[in-house]
PDB file of N, CA and C in Angstrom:
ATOM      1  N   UNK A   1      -6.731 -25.179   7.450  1.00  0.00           N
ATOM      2  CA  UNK A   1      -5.984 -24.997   6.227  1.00  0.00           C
ATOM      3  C   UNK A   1      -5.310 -23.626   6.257  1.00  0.00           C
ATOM      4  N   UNK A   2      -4.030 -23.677   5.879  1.00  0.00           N
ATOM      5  CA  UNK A   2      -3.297 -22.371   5.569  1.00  0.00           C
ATOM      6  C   UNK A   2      -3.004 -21.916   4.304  1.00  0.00           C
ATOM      7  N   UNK A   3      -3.062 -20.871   4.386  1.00  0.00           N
ATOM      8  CA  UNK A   3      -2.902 -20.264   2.949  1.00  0.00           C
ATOM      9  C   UNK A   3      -1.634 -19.098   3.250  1.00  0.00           C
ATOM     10  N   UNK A   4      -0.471 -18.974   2.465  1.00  0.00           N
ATOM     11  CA  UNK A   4      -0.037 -17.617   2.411  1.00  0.00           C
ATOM     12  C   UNK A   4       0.143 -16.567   1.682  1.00  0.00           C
ATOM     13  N   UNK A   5       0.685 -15.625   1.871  1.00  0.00           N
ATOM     14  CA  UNK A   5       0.670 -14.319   0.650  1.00  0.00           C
ATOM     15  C   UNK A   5       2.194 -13.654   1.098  1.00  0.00           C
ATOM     16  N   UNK A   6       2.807 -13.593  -0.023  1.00  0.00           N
ATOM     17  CA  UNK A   6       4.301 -12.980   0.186  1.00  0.00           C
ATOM     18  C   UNK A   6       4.674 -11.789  -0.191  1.00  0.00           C
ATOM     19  N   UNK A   7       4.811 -10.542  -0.236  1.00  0.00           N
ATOM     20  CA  UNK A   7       5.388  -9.597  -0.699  1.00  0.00           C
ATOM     21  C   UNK A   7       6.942  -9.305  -0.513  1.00  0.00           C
ATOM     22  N   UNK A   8       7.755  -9.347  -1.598  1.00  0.00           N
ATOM     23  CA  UNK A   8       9.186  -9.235  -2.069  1.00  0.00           C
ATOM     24  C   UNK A   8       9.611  -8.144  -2.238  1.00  0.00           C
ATOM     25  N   UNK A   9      10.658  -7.418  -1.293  1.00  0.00           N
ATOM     26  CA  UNK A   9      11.421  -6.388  -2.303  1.00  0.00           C
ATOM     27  C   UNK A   9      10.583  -4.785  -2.205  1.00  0.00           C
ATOM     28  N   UNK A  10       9.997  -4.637  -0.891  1.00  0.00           N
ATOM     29  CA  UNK A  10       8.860  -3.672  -0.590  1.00  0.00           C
ATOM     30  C   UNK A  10       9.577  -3.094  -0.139  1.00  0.00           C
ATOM     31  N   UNK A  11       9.712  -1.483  -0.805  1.00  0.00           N
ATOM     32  CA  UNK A  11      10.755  -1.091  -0.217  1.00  0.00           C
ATOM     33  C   UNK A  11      10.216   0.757   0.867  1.00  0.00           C
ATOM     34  N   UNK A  12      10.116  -0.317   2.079  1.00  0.00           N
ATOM     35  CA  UNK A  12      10.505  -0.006   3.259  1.00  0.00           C
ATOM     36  C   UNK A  12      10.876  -0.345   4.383  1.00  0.00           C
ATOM     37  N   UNK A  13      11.556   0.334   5.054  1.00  0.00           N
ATOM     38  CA  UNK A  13      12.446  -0.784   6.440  1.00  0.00           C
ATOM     39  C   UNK A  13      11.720  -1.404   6.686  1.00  0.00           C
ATOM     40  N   UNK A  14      12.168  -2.559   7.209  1.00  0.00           N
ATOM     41  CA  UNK A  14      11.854  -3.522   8.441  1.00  0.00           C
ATOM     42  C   UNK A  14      10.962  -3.032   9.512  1.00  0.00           C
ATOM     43  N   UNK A  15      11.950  -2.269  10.097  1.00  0.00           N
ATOM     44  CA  UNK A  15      11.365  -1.863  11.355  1.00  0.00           C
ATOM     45  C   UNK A  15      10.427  -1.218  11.390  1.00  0.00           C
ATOM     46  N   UNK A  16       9.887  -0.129  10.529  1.00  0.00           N
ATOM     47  CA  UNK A  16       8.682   0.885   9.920  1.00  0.00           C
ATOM     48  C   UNK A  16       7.439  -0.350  10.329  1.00  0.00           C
ATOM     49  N   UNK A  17       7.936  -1.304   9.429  1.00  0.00           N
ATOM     50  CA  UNK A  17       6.764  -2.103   9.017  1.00  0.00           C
ATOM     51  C   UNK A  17       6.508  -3.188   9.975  1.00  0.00           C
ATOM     52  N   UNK A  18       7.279  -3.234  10.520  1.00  0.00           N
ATOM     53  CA  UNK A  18       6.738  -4.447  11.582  1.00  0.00           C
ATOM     54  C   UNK A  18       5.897  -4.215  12.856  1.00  0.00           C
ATOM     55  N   UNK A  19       6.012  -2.780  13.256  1.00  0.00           N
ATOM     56  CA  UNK A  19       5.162  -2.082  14.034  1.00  0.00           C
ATOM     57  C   UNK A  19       3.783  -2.355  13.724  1.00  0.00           C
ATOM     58  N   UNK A  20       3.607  -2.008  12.149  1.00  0.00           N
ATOM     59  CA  UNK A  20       1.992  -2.337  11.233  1.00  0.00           C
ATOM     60  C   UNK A  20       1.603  -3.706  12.166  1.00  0.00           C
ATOM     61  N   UNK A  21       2.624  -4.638  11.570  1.00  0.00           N
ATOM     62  CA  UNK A  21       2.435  -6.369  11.763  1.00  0.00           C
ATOM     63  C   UNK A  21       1.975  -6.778  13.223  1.00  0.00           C
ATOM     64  N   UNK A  22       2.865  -5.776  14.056  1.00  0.00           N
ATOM     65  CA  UNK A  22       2.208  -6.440  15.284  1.00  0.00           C
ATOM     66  C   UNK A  22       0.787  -6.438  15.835  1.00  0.00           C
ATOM     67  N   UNK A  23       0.306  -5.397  15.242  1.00  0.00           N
ATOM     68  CA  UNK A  23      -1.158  -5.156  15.610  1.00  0.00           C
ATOM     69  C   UNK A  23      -2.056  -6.209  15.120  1.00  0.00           C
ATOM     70  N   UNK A  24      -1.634  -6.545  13.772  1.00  0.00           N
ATOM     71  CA  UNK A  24      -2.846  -7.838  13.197  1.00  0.00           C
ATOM     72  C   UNK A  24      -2.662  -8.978  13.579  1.00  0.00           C
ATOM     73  N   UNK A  25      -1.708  -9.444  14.449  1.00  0.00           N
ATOM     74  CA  UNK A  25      -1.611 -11.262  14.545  1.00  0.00           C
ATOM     75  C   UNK A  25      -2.097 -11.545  15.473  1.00  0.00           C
ATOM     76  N   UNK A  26      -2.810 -12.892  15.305  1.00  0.00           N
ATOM     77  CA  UNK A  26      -3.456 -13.456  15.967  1.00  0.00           C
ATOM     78  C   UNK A  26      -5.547 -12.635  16.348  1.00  0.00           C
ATOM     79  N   UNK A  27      -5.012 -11.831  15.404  1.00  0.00           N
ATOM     80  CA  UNK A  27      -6.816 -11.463  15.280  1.00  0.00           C
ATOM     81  C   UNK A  27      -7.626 -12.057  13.551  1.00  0.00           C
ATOM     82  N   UNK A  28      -9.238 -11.966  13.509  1.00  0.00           N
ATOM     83  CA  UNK A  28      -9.769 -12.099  12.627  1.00  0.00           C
ATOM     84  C   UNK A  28      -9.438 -11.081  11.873  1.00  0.00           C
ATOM     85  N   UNK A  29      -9.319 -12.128  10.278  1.00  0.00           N
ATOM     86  CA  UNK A  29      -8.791 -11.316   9.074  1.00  0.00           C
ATOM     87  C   UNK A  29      -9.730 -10.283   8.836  1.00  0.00           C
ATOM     88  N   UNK A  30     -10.965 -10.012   9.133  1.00  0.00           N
ATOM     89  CA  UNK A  30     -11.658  -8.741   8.465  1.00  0.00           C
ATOM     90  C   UNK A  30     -11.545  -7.848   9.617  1.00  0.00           C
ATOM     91  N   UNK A  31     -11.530  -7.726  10.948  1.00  0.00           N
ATOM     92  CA  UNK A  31     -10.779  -7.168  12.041  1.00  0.00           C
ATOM     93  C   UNK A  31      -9.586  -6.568  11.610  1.00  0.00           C
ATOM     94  N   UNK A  32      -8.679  -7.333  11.160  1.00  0.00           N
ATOM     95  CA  UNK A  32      -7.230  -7.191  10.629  1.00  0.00           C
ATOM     96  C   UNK A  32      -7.512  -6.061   9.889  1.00  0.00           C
ATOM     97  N   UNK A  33      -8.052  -6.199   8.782  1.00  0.00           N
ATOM     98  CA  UNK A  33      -8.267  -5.611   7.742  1.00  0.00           C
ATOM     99  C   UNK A  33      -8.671  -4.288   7.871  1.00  0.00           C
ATOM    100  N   UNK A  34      -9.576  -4.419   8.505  1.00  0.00           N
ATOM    101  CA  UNK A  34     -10.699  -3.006   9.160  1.00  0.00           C
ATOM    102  C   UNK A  34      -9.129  -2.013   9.913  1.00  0.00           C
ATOM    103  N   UNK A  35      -8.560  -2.753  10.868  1.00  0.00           N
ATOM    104  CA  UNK A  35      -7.328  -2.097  11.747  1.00  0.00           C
ATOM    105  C   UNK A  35      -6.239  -1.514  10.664  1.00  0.00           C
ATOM    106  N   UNK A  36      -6.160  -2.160   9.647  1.00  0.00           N
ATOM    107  CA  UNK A  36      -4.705  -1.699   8.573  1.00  0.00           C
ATOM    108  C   UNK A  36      -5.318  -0.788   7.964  1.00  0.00           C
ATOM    109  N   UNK A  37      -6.846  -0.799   8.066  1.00  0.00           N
ATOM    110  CA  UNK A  37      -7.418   0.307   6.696  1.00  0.00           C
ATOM    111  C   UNK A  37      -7.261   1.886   7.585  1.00  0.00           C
ATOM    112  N   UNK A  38      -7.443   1.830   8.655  1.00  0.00           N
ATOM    113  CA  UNK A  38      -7.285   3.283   9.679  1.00  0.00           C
ATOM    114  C   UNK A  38      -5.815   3.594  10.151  1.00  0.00           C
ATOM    115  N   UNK A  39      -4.702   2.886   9.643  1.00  0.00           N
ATOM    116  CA  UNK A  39      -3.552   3.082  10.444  1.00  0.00           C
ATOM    117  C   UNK A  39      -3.569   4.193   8.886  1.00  0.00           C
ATOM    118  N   UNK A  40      -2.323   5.314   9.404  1.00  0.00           N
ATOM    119  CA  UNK A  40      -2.193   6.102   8.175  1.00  0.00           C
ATOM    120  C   UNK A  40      -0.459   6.081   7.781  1.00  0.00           C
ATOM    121  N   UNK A  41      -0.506   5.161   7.412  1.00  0.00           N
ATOM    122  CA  UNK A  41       1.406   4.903   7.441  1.00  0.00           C
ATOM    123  C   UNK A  41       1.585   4.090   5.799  1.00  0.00           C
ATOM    124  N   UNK A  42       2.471   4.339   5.386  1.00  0.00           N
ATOM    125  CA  UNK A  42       2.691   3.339   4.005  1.00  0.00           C
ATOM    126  C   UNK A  42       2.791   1.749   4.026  1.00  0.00           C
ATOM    127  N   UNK A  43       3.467   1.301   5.400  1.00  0.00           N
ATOM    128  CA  UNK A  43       3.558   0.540   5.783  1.00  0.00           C
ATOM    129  C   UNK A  43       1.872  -0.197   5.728  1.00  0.00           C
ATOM    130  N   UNK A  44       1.122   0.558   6.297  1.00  0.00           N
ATOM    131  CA  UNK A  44      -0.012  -0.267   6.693  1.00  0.00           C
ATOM    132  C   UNK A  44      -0.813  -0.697   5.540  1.00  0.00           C
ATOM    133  N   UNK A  45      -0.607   0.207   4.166  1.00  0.00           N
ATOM    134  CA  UNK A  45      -1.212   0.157   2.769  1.00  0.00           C
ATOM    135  C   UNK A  45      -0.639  -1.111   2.251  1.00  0.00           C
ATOM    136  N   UNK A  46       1.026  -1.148   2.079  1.00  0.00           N
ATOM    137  CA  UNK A  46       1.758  -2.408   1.739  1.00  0.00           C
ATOM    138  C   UNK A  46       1.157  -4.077   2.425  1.00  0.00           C
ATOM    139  N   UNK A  47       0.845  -3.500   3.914  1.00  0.00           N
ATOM    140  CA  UNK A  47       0.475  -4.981   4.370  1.00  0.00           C
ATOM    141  C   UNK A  47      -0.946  -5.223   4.507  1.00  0.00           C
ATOM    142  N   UNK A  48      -1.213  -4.021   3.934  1.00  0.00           N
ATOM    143  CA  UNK A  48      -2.981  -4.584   3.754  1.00  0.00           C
ATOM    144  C   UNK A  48      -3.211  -4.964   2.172  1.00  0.00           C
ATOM    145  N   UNK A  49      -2.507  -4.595   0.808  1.00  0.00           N
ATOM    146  CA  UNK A  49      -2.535  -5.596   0.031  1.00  0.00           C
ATOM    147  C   UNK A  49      -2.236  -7.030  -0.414  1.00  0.00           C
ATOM    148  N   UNK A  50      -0.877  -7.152   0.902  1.00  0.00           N
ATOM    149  CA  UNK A  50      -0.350  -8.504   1.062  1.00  0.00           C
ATOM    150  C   UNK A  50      -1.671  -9.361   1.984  1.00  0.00           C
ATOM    151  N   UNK A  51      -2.320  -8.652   2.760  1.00  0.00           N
ATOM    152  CA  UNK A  51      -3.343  -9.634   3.936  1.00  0.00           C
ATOM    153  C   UNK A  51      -4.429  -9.702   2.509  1.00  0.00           C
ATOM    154  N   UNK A  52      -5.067  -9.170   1.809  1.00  0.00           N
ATOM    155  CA  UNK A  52      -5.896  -9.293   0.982  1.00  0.00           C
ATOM    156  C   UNK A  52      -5.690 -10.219   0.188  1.00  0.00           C
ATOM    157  N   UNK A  53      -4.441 -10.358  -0.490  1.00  0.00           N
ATOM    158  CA  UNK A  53      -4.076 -11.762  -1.152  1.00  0.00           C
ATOM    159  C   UNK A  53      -3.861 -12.769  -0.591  1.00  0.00           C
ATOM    160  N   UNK A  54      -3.421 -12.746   0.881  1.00  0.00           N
ATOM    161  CA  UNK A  54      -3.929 -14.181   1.687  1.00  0.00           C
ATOM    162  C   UNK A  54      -5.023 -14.199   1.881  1.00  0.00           C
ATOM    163  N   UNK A  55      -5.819 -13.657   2.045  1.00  0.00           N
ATOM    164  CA  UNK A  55      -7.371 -14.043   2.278  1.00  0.00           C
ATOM    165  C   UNK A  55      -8.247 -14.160   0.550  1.00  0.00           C
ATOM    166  N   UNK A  56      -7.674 -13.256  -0.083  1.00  0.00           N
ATOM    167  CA  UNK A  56      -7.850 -13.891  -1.454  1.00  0.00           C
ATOM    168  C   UNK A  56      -7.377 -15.636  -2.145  1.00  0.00           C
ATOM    169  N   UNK A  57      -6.467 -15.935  -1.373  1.00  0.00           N
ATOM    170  CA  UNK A  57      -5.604 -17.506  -1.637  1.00  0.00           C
ATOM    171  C   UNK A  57      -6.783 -18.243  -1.200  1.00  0.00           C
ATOM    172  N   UNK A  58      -6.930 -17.836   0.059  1.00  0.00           N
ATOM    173  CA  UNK A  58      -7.921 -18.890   1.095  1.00  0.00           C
ATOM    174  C   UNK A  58      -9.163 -18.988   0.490  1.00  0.00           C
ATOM    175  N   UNK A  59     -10.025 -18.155   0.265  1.00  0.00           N
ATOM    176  CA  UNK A  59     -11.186 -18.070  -0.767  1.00  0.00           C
ATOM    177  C   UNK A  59     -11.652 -18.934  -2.172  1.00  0.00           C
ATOM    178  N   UNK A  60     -10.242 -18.639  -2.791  1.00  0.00           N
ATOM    179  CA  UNK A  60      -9.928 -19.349  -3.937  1.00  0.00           C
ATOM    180  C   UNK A  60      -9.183 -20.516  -4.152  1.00  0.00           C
ATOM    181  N   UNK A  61      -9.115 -21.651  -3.279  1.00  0.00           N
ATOM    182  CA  UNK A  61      -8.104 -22.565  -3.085  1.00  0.00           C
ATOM    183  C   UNK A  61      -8.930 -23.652  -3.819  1.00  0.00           C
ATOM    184  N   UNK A  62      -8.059 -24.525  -4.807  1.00  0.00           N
ATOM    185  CA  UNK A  62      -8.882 -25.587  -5.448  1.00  0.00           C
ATOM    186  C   UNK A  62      -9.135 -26.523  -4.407  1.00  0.00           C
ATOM    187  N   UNK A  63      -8.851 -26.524  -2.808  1.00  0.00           N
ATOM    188  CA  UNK A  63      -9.530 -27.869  -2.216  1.00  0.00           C
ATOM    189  C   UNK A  63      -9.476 -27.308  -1.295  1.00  0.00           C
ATOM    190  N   UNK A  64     -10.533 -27.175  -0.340  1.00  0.00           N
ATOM    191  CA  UNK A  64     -11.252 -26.754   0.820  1.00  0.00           C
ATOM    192  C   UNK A  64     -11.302 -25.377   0.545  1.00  0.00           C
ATOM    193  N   UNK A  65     -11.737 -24.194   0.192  1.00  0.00           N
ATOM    194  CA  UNK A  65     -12.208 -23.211  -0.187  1.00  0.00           C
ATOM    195  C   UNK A  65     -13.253 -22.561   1.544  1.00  0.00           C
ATOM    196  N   UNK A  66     -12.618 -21.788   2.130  1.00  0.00           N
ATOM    197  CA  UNK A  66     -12.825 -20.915   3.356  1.00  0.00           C
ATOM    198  C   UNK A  66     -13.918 -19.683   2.747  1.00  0.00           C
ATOM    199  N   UNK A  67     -14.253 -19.670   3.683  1.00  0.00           N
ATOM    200  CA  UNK A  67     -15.323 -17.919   4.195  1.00  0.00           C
ATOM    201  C   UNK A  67     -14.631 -17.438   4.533  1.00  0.00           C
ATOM    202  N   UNK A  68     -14.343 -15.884   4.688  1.00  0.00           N
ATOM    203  CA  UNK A  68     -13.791 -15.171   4.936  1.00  0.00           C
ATOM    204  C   UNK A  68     -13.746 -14.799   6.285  1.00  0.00           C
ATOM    205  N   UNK A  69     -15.399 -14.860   7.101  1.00  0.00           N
ATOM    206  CA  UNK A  69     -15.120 -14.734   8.338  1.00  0.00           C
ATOM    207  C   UNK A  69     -14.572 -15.876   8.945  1.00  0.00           C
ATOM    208  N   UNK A  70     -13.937 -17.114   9.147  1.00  0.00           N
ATOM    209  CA  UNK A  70     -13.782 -18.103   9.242  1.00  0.00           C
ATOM    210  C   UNK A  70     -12.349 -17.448   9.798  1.00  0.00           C
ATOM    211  N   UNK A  71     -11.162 -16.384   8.787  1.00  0.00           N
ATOM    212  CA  UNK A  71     -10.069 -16.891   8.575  1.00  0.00           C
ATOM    213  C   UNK A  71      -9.462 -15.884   9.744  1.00  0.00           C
ATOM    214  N   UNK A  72      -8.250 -16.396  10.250  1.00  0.00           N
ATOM    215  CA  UNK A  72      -7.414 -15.498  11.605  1.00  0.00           C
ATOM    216  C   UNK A  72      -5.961 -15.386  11.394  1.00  0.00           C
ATOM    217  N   UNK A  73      -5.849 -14.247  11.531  1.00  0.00           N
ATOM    218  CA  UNK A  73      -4.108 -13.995  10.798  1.00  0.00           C
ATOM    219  C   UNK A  73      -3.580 -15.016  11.381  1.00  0.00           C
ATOM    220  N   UNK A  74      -2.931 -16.047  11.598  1.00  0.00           N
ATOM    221  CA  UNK A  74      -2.301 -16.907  12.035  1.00  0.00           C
ATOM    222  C   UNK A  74      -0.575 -16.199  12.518  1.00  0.00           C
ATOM    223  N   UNK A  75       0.185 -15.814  11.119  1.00  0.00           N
ATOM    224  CA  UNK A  75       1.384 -15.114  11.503  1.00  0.00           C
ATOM    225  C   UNK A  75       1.078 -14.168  10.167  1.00  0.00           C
ATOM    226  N   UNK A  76       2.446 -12.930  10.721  1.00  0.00           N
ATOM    227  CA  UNK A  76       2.238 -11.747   9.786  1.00  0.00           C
ATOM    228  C   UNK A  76       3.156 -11.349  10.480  1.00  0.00           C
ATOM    229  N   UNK A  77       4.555 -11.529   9.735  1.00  0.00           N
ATOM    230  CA  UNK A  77       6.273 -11.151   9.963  1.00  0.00           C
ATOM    231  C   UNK A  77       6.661 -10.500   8.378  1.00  0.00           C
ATOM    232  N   UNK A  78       7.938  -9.570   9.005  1.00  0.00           N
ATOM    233  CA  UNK A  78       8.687  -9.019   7.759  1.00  0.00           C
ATOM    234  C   UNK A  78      10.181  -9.346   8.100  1.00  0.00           C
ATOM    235  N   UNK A  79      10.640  -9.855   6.792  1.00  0.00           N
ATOM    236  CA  UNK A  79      11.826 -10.105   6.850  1.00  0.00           C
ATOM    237  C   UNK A  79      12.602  -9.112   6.340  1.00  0.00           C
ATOM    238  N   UNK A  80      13.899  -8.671   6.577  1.00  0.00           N
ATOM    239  CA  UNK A  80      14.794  -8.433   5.800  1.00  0.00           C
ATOM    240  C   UNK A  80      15.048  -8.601   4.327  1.00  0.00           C
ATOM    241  N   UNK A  81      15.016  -7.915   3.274  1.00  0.00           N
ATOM    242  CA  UNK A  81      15.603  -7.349   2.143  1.00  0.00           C
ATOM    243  C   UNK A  81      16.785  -7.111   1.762  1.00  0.00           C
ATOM    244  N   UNK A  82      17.450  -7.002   0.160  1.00  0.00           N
ATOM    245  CA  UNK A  82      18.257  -6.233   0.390  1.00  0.00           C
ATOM    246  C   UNK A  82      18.366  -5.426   0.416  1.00  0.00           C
ATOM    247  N   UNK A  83      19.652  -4.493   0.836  1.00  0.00           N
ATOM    248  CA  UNK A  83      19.789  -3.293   1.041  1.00  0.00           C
ATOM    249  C   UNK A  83      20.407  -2.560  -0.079  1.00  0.00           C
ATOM    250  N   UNK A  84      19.843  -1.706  -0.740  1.00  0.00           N
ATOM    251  CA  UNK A  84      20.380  -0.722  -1.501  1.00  0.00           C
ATOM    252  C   UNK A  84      21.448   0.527  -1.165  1.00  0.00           C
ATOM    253  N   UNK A  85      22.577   0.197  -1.473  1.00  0.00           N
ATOM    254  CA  UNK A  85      23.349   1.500  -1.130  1.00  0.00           C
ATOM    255  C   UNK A  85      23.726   2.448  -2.002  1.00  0.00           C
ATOM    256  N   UNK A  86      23.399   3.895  -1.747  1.00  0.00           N
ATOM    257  CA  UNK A  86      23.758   4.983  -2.158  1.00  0.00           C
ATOM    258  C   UNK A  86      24.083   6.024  -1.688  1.00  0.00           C
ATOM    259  N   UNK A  87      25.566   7.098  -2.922  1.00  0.00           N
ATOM    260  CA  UNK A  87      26.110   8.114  -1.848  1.00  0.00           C
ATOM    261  C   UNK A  87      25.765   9.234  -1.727  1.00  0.00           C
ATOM    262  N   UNK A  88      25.417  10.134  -0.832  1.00  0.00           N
ATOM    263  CA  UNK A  88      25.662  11.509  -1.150  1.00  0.00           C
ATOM    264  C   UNK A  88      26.974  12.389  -0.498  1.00  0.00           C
ATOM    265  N   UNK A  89      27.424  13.396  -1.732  1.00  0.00           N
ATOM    266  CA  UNK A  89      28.211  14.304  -1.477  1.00  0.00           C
ATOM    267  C   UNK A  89      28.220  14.938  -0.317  1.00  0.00           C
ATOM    268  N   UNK A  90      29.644  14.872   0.768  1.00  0.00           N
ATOM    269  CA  UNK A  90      30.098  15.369   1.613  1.00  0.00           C
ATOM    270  C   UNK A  90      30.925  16.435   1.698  1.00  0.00           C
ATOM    271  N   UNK A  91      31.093  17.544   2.424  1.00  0.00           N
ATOM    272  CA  UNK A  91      32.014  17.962   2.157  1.00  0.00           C
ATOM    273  C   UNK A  91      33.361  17.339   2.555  1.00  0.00           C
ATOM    274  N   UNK A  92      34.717  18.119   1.855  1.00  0.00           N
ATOM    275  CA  UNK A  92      36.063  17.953   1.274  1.00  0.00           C
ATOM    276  C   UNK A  92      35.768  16.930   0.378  1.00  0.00           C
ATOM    277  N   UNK A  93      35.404  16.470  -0.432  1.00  0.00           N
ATOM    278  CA  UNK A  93      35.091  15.594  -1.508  1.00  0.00           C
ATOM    279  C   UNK A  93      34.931  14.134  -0.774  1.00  0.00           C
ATOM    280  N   UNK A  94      33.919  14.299   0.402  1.00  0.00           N
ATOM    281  CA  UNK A  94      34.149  12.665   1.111  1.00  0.00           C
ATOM    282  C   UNK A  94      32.159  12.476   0.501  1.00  0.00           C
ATOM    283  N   UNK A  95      32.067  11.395   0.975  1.00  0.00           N
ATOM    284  CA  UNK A  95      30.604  10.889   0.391  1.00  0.00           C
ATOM    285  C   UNK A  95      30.421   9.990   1.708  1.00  0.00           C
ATOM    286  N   UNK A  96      28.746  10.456   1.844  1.00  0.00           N
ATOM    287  CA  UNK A  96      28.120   9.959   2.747  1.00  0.00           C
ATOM    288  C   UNK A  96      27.189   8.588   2.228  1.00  0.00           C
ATOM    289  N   UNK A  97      27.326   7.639   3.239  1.00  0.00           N
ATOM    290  CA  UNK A  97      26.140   6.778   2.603  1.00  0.00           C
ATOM    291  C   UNK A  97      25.138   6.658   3.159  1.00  0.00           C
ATOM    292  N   UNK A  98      23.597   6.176   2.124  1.00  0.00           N
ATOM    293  CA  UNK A  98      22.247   6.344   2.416  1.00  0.00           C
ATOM    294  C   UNK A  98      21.862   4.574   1.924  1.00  0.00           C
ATOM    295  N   UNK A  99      21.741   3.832   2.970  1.00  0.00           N
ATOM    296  CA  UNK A  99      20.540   3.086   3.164  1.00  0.00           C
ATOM    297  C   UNK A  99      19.608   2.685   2.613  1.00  0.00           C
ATOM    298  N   UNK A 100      19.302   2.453   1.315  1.00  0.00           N
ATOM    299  CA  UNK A 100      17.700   2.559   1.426  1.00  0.00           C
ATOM    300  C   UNK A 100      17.696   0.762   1.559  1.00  0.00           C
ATOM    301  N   UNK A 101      16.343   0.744   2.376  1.00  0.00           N
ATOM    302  CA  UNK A 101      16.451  -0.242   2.637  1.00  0.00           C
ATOM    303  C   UNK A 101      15.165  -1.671   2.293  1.00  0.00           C
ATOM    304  N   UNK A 102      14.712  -2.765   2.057  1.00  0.00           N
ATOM    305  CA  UNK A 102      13.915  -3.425   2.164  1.00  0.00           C
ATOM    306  C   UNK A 102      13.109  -4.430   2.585  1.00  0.00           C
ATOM    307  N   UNK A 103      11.830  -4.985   2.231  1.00  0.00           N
ATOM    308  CA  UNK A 103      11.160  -5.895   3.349  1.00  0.00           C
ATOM    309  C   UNK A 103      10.850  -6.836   2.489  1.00  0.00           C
ATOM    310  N   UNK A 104      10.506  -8.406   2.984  1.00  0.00           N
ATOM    311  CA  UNK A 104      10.006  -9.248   2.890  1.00  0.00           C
ATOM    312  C   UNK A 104       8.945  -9.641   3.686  1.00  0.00           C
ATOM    313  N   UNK A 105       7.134  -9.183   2.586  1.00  0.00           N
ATOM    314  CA  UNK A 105       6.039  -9.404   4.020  1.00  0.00           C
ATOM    315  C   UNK A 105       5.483 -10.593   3.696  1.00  0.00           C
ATOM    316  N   UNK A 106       5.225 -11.305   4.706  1.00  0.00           N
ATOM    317  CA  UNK A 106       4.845 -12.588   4.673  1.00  0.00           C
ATOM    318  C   UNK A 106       3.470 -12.809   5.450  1.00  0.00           C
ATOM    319  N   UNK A 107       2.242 -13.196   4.991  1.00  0.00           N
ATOM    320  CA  UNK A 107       0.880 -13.219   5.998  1.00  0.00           C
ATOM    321  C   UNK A 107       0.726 -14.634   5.601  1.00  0.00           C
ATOM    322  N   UNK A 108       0.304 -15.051   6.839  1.00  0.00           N
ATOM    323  CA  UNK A 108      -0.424 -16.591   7.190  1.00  0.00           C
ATOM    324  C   UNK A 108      -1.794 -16.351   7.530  1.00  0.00           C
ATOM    325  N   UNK A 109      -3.059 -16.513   6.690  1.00  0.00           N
ATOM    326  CA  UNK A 109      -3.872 -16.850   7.298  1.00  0.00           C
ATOM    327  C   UNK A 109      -4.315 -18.352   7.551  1.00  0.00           C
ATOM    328  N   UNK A 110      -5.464 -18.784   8.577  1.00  0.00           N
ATOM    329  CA  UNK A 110      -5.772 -20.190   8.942  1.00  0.00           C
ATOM    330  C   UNK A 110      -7.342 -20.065   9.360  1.00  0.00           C
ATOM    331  N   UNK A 111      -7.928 -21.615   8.986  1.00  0.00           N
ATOM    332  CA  UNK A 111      -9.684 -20.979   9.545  1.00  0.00           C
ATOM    333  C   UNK A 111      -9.329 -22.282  10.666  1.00  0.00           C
ATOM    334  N   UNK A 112      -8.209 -22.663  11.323  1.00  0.00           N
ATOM    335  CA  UNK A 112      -8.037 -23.217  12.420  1.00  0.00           C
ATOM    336  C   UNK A 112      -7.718 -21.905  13.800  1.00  0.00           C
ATOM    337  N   UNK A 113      -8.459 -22.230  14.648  1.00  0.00           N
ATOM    338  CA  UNK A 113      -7.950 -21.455  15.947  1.00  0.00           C
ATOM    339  C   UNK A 113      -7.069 -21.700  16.664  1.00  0.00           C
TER     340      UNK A 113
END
């Protein structure tokens, strides 16, 4: 059984955060968990409340209801956001633009191997 957990609109790059992601897939969720709790990045805080609510889904599911050690990140990708644009002042009156940018985190857990 799969369960997922989505986080929308998290705003930090992509790329920041997908570094986090690669480390947890395809390992056990409290492994996972244990690994996101020692990384020291914002990134790793964001996708360790998103892995907690998939393993919170899985726990709490009205039909077949999982153990926790049971469950294995299955997938754990970030998508693209939108992008917020804003300027700052250049000189001769030109304006620079700033990026800010966002993620879509997505965790799959499964108590299939």
């Amino acid at each position: 059984m799969e369960k997922i957990a989505i986080s929308k609109y998290v705003r930090i790059s992509p790329f920041k955060a997908r570094e986090v992601t690669r480390l947890i897939q395809g390992k056990p969720a409290i492994t996972a968990l244990n690994t996101v709790a020692l990384i020291p990045r914002k990134a790793a805080r964001l996708v360790e409340s998103t892995l907690k609510s998939a393993i919170a889904n899985a726990e709490h599911a009205e039909q077949g209801a999982v153990n926790r050690a049971a469950l294995v990140v299955k997938e754990a990708t970030i998508g693209e956001g939108p992008t917020m644009r804003r300027f700052w002042p250049r000189s001769r009156g030109s304006a620079g633009r700033i990026l800010k940018r966002t993620s879509h985190i997505r965790i799959v857990v499964s108590d299939e191997a």
